[in-house]
C-alpha atoms as a PDB file:
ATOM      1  CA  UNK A   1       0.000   0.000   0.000  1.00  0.00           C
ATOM      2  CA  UNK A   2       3.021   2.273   0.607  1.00  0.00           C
ATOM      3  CA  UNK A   3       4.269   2.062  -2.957  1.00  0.00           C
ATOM      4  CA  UNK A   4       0.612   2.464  -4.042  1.00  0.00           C
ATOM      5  CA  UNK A   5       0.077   5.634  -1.978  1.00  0.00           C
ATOM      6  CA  UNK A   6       3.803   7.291  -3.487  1.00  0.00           C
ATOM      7  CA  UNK A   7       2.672   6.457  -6.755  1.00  0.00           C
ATOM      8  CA  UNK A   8      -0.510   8.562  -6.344  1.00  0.00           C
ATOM      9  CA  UNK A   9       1.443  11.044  -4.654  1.00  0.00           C
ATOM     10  CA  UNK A  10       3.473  11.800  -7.808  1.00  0.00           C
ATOM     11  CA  UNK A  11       1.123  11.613 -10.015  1.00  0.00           C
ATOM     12  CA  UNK A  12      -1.113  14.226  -7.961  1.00  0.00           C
ATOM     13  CA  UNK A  13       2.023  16.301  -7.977  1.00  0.00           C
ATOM     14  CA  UNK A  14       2.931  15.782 -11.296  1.00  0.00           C
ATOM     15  CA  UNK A  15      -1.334  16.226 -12.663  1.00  0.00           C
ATOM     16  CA  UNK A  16      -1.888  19.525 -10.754  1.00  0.00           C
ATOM     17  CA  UNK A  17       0.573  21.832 -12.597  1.00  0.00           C
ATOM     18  CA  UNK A  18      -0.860  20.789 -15.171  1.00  0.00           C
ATOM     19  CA  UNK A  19      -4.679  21.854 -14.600  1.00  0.00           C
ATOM     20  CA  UNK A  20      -3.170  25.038 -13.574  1.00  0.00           C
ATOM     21  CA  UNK A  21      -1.340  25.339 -16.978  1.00  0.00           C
ATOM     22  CA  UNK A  22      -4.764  24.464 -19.034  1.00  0.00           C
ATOM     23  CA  UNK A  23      -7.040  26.603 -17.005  1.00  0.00           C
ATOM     24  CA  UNK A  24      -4.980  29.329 -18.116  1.00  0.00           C
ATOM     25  CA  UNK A  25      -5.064  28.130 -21.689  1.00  0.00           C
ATOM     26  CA  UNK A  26      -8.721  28.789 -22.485  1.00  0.00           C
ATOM     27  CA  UNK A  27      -8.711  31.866 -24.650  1.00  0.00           C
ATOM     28  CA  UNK A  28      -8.218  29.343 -27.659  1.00  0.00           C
ATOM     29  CA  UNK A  29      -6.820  32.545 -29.585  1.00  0.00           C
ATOM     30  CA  UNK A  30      -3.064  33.114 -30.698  1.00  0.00           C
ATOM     31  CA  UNK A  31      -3.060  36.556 -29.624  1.00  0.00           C
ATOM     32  CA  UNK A  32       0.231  36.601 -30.885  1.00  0.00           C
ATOM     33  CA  UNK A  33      -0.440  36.144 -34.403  1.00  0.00           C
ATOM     34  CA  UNK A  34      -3.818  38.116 -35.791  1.00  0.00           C
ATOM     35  CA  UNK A  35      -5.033  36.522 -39.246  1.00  0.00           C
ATOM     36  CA  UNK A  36      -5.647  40.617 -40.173  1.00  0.00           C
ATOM     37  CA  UNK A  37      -4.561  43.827 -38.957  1.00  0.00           C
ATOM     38  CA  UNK A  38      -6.484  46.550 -40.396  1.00  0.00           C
ATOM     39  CA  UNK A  39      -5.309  50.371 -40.367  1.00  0.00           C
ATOM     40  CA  UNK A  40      -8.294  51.912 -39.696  1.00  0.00           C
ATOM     41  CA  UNK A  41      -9.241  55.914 -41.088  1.00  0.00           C
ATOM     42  CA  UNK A  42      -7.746  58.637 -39.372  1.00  0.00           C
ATOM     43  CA  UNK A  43     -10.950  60.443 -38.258  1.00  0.00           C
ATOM     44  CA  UNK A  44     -11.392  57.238 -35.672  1.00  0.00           C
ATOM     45  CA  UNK A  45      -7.456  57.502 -33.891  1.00  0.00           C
ATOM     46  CA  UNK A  46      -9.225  57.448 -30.647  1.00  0.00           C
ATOM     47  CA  UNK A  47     -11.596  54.571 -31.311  1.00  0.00           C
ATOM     48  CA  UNK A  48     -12.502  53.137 -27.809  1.00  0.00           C
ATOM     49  CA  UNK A  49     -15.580  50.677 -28.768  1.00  0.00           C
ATOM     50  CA  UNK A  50     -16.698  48.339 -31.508  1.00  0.00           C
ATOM     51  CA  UNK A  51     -19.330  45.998 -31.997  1.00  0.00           C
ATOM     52  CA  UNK A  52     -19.775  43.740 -35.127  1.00  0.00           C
ATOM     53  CA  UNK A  53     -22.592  44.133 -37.047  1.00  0.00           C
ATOM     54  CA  UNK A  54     -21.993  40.961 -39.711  1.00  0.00           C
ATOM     55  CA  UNK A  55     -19.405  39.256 -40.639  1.00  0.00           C
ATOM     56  CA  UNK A  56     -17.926  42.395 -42.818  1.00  0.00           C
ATOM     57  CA  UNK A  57     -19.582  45.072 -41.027  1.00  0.00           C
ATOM     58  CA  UNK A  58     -18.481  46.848 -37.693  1.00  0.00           C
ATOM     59  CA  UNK A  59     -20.005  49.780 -35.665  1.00  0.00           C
ATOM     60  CA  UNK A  60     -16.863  52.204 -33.555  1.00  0.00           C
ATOM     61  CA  UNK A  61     -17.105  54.832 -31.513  1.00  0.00           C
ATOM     62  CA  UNK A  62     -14.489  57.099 -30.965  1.00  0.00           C
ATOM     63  CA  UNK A  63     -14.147  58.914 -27.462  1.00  0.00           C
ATOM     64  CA  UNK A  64     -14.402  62.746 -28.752  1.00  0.00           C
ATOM     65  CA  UNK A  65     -17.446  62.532 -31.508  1.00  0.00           C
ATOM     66  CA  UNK A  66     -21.249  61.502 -30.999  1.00  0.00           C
ATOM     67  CA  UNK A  67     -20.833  59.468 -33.951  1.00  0.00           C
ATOM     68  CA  UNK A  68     -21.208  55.710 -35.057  1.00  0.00           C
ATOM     69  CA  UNK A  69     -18.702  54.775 -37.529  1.00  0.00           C
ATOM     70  CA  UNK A  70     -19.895  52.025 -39.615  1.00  0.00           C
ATOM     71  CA  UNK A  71     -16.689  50.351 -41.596  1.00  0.00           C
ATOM     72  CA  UNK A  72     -17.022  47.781 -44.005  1.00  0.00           C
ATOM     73  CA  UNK A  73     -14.163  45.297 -43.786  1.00  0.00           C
ATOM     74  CA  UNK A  74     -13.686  43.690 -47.545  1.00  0.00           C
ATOM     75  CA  UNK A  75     -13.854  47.931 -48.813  1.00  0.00           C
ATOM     76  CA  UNK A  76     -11.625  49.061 -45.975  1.00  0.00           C
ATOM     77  CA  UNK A  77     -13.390  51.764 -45.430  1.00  0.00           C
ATOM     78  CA  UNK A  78     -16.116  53.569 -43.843  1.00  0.00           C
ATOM     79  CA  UNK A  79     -19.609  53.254 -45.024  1.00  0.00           C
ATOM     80  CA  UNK A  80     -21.704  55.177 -43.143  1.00  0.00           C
ATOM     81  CA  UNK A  81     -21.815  57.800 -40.191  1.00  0.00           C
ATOM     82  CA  UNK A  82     -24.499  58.470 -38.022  1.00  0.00           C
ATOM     83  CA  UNK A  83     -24.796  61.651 -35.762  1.00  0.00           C
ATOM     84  CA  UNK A  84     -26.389  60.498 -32.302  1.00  0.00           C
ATOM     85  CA  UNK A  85     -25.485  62.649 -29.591  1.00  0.00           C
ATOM     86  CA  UNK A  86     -23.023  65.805 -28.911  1.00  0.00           C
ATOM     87  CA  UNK A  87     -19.301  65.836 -28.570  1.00  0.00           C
ATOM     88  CA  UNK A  88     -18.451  63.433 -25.684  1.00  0.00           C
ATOM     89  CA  UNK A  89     -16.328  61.009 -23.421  1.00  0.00           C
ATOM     90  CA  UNK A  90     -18.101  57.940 -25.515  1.00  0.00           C
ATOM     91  CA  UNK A  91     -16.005  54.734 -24.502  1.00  0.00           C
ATOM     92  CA  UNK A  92     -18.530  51.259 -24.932  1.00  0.00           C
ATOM     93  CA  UNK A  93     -20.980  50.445 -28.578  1.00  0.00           C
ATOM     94  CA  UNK A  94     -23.092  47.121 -28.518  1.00  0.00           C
ATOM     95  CA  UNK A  95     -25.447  45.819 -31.108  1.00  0.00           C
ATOM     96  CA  UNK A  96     -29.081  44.138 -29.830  1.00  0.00           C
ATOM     97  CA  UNK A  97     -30.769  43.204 -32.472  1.00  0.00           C
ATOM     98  CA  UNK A  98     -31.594  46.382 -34.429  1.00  0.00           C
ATOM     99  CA  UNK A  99     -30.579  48.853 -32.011  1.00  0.00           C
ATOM    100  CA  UNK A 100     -27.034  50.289 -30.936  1.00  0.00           C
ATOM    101  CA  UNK A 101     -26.091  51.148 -27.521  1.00  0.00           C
ATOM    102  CA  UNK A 102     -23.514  53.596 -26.985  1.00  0.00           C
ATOM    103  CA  UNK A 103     -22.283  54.115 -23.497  1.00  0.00           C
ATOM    104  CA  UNK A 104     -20.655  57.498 -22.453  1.00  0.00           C
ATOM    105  CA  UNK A 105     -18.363  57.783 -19.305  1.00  0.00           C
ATOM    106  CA  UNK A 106     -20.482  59.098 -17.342  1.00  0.00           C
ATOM    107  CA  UNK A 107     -22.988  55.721 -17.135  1.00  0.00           C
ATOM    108  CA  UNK A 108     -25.320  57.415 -19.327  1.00  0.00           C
ATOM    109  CA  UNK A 109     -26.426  55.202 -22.747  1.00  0.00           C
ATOM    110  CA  UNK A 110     -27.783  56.299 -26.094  1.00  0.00           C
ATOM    111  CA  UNK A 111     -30.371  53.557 -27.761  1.00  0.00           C
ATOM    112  CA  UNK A 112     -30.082  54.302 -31.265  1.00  0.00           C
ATOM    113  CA  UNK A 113     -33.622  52.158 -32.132  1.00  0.00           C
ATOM    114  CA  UNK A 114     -32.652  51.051 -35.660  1.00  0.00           C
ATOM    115  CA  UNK A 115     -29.402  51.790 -36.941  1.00  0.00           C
ATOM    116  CA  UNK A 116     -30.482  51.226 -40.690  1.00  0.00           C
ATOM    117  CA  UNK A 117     -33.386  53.595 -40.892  1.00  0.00           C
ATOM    118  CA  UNK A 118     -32.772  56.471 -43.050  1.00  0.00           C
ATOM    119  CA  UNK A 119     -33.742  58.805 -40.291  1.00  0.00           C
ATOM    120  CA  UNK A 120     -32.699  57.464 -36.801  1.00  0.00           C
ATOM    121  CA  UNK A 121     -34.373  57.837 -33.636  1.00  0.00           C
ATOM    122  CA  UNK A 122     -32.168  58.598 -30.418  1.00  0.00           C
ATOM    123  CA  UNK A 123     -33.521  57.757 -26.861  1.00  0.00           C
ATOM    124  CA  UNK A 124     -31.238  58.825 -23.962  1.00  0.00           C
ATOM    125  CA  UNK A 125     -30.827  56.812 -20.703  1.00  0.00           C
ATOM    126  CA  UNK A 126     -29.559  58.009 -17.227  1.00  0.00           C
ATOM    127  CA  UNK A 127     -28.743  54.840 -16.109  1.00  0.00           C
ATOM    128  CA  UNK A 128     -27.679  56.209 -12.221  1.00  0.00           C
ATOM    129  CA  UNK A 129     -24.598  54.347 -12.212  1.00  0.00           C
ATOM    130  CA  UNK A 130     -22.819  55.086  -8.972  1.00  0.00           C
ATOM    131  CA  UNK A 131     -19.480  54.645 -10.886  1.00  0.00           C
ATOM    132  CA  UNK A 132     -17.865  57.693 -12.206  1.00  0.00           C
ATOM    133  CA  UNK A 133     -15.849  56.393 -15.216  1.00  0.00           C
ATOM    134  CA  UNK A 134     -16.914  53.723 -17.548  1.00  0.00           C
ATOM    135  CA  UNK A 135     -15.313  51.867 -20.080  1.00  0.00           C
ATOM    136  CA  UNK A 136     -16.938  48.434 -20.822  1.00  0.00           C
ATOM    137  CA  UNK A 137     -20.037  47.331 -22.630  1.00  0.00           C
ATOM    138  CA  UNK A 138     -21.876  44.343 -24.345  1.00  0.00           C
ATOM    139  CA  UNK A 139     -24.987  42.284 -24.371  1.00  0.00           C
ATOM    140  CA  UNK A 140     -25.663  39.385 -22.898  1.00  0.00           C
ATOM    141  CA  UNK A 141     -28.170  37.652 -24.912  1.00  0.00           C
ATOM    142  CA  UNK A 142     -28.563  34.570 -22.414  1.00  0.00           C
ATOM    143  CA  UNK A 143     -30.470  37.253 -19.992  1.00  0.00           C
ATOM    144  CA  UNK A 144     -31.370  40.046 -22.233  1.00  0.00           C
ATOM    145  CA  UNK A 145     -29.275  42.481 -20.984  1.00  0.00           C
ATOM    146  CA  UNK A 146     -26.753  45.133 -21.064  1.00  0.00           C
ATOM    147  CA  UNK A 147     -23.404  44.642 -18.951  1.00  0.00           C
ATOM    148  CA  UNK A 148     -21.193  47.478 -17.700  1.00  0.00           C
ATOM    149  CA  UNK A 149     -17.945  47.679 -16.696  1.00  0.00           C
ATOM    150  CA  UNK A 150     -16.211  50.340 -14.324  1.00  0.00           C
ATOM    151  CA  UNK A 151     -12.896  51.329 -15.292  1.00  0.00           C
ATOM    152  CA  UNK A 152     -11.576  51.549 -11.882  1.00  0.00           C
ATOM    153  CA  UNK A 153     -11.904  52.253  -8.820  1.00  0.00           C
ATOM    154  CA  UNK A 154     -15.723  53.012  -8.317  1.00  0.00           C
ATOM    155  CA  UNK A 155     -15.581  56.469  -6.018  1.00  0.00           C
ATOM    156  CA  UNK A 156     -12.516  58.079  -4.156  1.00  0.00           C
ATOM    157  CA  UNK A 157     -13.603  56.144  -0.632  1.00  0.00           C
ATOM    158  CA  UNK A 158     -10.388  54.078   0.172  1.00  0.00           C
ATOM    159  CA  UNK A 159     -12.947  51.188   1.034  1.00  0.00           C
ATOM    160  CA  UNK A 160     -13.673  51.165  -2.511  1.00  0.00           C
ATOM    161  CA  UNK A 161      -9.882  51.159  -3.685  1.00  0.00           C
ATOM    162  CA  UNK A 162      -9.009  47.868  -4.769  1.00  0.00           C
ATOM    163  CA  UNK A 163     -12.888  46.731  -5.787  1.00  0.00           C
ATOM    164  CA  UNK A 164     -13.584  46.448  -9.631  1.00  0.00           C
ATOM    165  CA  UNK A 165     -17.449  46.142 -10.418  1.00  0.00           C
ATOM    166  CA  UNK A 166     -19.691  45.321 -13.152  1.00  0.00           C
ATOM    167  CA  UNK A 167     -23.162  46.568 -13.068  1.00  0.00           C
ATOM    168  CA  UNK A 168     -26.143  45.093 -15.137  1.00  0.00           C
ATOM    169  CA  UNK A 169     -28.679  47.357 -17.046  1.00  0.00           C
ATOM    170  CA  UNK A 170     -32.293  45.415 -17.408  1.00  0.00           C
ATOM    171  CA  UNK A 171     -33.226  45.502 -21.123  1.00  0.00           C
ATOM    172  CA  UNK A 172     -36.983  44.834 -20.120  1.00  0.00           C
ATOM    173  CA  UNK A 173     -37.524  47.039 -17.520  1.00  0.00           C
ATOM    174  CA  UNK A 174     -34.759  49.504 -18.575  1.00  0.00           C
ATOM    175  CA  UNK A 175     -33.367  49.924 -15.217  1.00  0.00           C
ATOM    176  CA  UNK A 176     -29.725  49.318 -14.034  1.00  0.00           C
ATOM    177  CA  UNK A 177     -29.590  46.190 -11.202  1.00  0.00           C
ATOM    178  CA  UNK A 178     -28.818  48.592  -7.853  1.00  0.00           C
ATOM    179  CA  UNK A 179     -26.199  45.466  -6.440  1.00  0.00           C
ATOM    180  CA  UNK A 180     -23.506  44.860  -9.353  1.00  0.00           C
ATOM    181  CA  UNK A 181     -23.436  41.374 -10.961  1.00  0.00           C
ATOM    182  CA  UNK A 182     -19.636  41.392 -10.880  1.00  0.00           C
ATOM    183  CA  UNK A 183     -17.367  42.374  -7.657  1.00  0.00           C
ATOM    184  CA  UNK A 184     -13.870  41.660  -8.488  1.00  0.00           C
ATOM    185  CA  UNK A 185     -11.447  42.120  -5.824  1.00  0.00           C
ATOM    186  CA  UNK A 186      -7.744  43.274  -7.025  1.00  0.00           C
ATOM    187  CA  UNK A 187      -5.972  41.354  -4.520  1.00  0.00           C
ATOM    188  CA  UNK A 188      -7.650  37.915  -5.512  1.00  0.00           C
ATOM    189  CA  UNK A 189      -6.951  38.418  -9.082  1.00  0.00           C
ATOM    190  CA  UNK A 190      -3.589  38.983  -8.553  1.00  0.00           C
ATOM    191  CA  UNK A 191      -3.508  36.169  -6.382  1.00  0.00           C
ATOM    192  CA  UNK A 192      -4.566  33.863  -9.137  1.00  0.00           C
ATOM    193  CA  UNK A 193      -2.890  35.504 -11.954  1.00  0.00           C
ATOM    194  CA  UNK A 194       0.148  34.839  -9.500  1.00  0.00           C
ATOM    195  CA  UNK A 195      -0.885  30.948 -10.277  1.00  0.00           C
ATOM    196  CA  UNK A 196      -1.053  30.915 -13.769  1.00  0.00           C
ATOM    197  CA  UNK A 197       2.236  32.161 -13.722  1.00  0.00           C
ATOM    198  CA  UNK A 198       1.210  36.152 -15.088  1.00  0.00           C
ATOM    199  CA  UNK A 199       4.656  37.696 -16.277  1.00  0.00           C
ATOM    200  CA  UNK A 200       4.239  40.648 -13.706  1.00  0.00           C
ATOM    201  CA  UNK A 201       6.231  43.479 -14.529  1.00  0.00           C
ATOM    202  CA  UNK A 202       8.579  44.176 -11.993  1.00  0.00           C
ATOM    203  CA  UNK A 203      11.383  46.742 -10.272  1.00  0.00           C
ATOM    204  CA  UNK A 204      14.133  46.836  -8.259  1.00  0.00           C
ATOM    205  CA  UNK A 205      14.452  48.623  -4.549  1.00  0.00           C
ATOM    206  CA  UNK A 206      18.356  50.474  -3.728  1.00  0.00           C
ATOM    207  CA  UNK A 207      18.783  47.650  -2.076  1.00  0.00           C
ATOM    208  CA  UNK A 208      18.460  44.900  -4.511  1.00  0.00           C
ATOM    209  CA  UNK A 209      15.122  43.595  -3.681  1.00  0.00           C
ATOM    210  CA  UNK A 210      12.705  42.545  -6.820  1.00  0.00           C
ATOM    211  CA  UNK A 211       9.118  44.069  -6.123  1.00  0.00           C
ATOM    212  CA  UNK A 212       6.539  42.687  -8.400  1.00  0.00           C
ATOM    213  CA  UNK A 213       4.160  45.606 -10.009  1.00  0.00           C
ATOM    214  CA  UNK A 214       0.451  44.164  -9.326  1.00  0.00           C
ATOM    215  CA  UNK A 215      -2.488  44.284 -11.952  1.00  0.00           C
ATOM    216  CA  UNK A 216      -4.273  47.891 -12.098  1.00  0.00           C
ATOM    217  CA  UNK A 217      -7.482  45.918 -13.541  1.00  0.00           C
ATOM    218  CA  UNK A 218      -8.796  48.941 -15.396  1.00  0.00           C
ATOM    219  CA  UNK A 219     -11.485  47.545 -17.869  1.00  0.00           C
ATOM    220  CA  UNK A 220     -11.229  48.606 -21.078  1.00  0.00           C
ATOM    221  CA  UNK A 221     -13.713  46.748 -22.756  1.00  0.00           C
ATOM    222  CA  UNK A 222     -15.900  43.525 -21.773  1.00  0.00           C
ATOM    223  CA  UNK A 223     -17.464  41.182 -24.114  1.00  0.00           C
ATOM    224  CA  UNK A 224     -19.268  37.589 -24.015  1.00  0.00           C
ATOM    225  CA  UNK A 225     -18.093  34.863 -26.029  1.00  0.00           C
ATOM    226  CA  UNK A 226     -21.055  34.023 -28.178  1.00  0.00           C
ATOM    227  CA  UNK A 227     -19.975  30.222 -27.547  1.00  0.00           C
ATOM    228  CA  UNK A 228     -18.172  29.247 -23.834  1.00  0.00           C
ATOM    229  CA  UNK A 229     -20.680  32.584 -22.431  1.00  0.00           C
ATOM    230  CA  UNK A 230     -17.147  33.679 -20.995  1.00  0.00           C
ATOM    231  CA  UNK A 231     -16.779  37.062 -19.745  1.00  0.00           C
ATOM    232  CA  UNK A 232     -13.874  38.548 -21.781  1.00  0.00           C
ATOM    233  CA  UNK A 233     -12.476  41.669 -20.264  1.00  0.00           C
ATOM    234  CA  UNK A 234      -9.493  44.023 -21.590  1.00  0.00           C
ATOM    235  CA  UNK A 235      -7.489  46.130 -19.329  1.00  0.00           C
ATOM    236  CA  UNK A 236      -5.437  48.218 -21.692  1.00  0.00           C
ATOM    237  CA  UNK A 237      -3.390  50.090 -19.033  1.00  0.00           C
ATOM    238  CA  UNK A 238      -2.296  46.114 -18.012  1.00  0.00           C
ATOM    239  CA  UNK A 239      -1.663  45.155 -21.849  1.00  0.00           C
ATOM    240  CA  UNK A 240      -3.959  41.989 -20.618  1.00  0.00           C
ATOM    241  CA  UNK A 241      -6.826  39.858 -21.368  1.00  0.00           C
ATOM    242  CA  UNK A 242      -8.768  37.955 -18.662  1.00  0.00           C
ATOM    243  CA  UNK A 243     -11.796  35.359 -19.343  1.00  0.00           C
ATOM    244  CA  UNK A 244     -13.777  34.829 -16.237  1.00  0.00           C
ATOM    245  CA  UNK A 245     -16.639  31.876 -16.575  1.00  0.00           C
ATOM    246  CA  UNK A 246     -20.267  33.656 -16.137  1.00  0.00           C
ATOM    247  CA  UNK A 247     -20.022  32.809 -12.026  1.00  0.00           C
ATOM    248  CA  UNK A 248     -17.034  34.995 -12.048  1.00  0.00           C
ATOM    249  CA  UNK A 249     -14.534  32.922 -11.836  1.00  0.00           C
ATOM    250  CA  UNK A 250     -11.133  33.860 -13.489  1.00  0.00           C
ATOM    251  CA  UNK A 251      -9.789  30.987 -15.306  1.00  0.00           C
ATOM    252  CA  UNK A 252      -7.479  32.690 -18.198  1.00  0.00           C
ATOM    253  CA  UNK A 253      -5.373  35.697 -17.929  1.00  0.00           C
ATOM    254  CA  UNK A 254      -2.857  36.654 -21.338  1.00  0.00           C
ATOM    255  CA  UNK A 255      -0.522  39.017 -21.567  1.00  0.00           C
ATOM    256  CA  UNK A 256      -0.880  41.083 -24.977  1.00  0.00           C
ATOM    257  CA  UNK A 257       2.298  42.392 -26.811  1.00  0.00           C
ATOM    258  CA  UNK A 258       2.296  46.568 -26.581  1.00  0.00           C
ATOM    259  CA  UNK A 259       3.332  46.385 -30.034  1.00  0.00           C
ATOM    260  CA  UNK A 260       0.474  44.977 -30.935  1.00  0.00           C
ATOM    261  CA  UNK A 261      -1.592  46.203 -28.246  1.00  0.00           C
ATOM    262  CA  UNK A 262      -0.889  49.694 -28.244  1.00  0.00           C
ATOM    263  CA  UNK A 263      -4.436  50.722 -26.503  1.00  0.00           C
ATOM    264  CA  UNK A 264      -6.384  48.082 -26.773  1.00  0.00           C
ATOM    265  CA  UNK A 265     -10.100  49.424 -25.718  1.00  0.00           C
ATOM    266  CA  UNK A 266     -12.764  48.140 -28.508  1.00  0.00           C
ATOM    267  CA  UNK A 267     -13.410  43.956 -28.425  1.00  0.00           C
ATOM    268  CA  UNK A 268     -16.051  42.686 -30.744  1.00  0.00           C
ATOM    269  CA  UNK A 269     -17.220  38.815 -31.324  1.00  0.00           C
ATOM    270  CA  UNK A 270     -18.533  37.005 -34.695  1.00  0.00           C
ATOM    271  CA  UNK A 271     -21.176  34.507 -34.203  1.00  0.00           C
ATOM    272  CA  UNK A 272     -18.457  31.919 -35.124  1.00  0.00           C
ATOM    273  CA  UNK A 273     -16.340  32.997 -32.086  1.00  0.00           C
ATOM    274  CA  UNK A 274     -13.979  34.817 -33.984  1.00  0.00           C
ATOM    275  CA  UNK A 275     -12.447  37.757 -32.144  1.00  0.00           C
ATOM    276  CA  UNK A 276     -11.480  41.743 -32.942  1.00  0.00           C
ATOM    277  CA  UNK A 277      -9.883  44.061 -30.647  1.00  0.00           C
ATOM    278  CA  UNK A 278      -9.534  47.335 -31.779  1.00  0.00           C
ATOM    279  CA  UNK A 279      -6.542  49.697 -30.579  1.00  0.00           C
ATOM    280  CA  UNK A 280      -6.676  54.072 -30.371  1.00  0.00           C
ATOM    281  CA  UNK A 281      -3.833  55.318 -32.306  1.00  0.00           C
ATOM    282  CA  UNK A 282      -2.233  57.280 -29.256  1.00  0.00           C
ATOM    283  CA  UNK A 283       1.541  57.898 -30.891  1.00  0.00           C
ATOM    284  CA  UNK A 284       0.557  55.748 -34.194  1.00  0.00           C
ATOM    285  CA  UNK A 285      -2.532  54.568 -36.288  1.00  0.00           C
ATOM    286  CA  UNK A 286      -5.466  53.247 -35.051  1.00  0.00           C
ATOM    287  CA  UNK A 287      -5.734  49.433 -35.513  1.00  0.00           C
ATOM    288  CA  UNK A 288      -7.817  46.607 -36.057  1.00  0.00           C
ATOM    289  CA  UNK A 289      -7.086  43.535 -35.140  1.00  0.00           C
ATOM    290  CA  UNK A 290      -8.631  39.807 -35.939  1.00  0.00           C
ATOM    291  CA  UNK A 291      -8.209  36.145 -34.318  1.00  0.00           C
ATOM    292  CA  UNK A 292     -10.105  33.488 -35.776  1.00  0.00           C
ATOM    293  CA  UNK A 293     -11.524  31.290 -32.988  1.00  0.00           C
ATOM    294  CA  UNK A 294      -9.952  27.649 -32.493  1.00  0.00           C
ATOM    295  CA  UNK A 295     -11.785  25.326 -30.165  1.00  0.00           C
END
């Protein structure tokens, strides 16, 4: 029985790396290597949200303009503008069914009710969000809903420092959920990014001691997988991707190249699972970016 018990013992040891290793393998992406890299117009440099309307059509925003950019992949070029709002912080777009959501900074959203009609009707909604920037945006189909992510910190309380939230707007009722459906806390995600082995960035004291730099977790951008239902958010300041399963739970975490990644704050899915993150221009051109999906 001895033998038998060291036997197990090295296989547990051996097994559990392992499952560490291929829980933080599930983006099934090579973010490495994008199958297209589009330079996108000049009058969108500070695109900050996309949303794909078909397989060759996508819907930006840009933070500066109240304007939806439609651009048509196979032209490479951009098809159609539409005027919904004033000039603005405008950081989040999402596509339900026929209508566009556009979320500004502030929490509040613009419902642009059909996006094809020649003449488009504009409803504005003070959503009360208690957060006072706002970054992230998509649907979640599976509930019929709008998600919304906080880019930081949700107030200046220190109680509130290292909490990241998600709040949920009711598509029915049209009312934001008062108790978030997402509370992250910053030292548990660095705690398990610490597991999968994250590539922290790190500096060096006078003394010689290594100090690991923690994740800031400022969402960028959130998005469903239309397949898994995974919770895909971007934190652009982190040049990072993290998948969290719908409960929450954090089971991927990437790091993204800053070459690539230069602000990386728009994140779009096909029905097919294929993914497009979209970066601002800041010192360069404003990018798109495509991974097919591999499952």
């Amino acid at each position: 029985m001895l033998v038998v018990r060291k036997h197990i013992s090295i296989f547990i040891s051996f097994i559990l790396p392992l499952i560490t290793i291929a829980q933080n393998k599930q983006s099934q992406y090579n973010l490495n290597n994008p199958q297209q890299t589009l330079i996108l117009p000049p009058i969108i440099h500070e695109i900050s949200g996309i949303t794909m309307l078909d397989s060759n059509t996508i819907a930006c925003v840009q933070d500066e303009m109240g304007i939806v950019f439609i651009y048509n992949l196979k032209d490479k070029k951009i098809s159609k503008q539409l005027t919904f709002g004033p000039n603005g912080d405008y950081e989040g777009i999402t596509k339900v069914n026929q209508s566009l959501y556009v979320l500004r900074s502030d929490g509040v959203i613009f419902d642009i009710e059909d996006y094809q009609a020649k003449k488009i009707s504009v409803k504005t909604i003070h959503t009360g969000i208690t957060a006072e920037n706002n970054e992230g945006l998509c649907y979640d189909q599976s509930k019929h809903r709008l998600l919304i992510g906080a880019k930081g910190r949700i107030n200046k309380e220190l109680i509130n420092k290292n909490i990241r939230l998600i709040y949920e707007f009711d598509l029915n009722s049209k009312k934001l959920k008062t108790t978030p459906i997402y509370t992250f806390q910053l030292s548990e995600i660095n705690a398990k990014a610490k597991q999968f082995n994250y590539p922290f960035e790190s500096h060096q004291t006078k003394k010689g001691k290594i100090i690991e730099k923690g994740l800031k977790f400022n969402t960028s951008e959130i998005a469903i997988h239309p397949i898994t239902g995974n919770l895909y958010v971007l934190s652009a300041s982190d040049y990072c991707l993290m998948i969290f399963t719908h409960l929450g739970e954090l089971i991927s975490i990437e790091k993204l190249d800053s070459s690539l990644f230069r602000k990386a704050e728009g994140m779009s899915f096909l029905e097919n699972g294929d993914l497009f993150i979209s970066n601002e221009g800041k010192t360069d051109k404003p990018t798109l970016l495509q991974f097919n999906y591999t499952p």
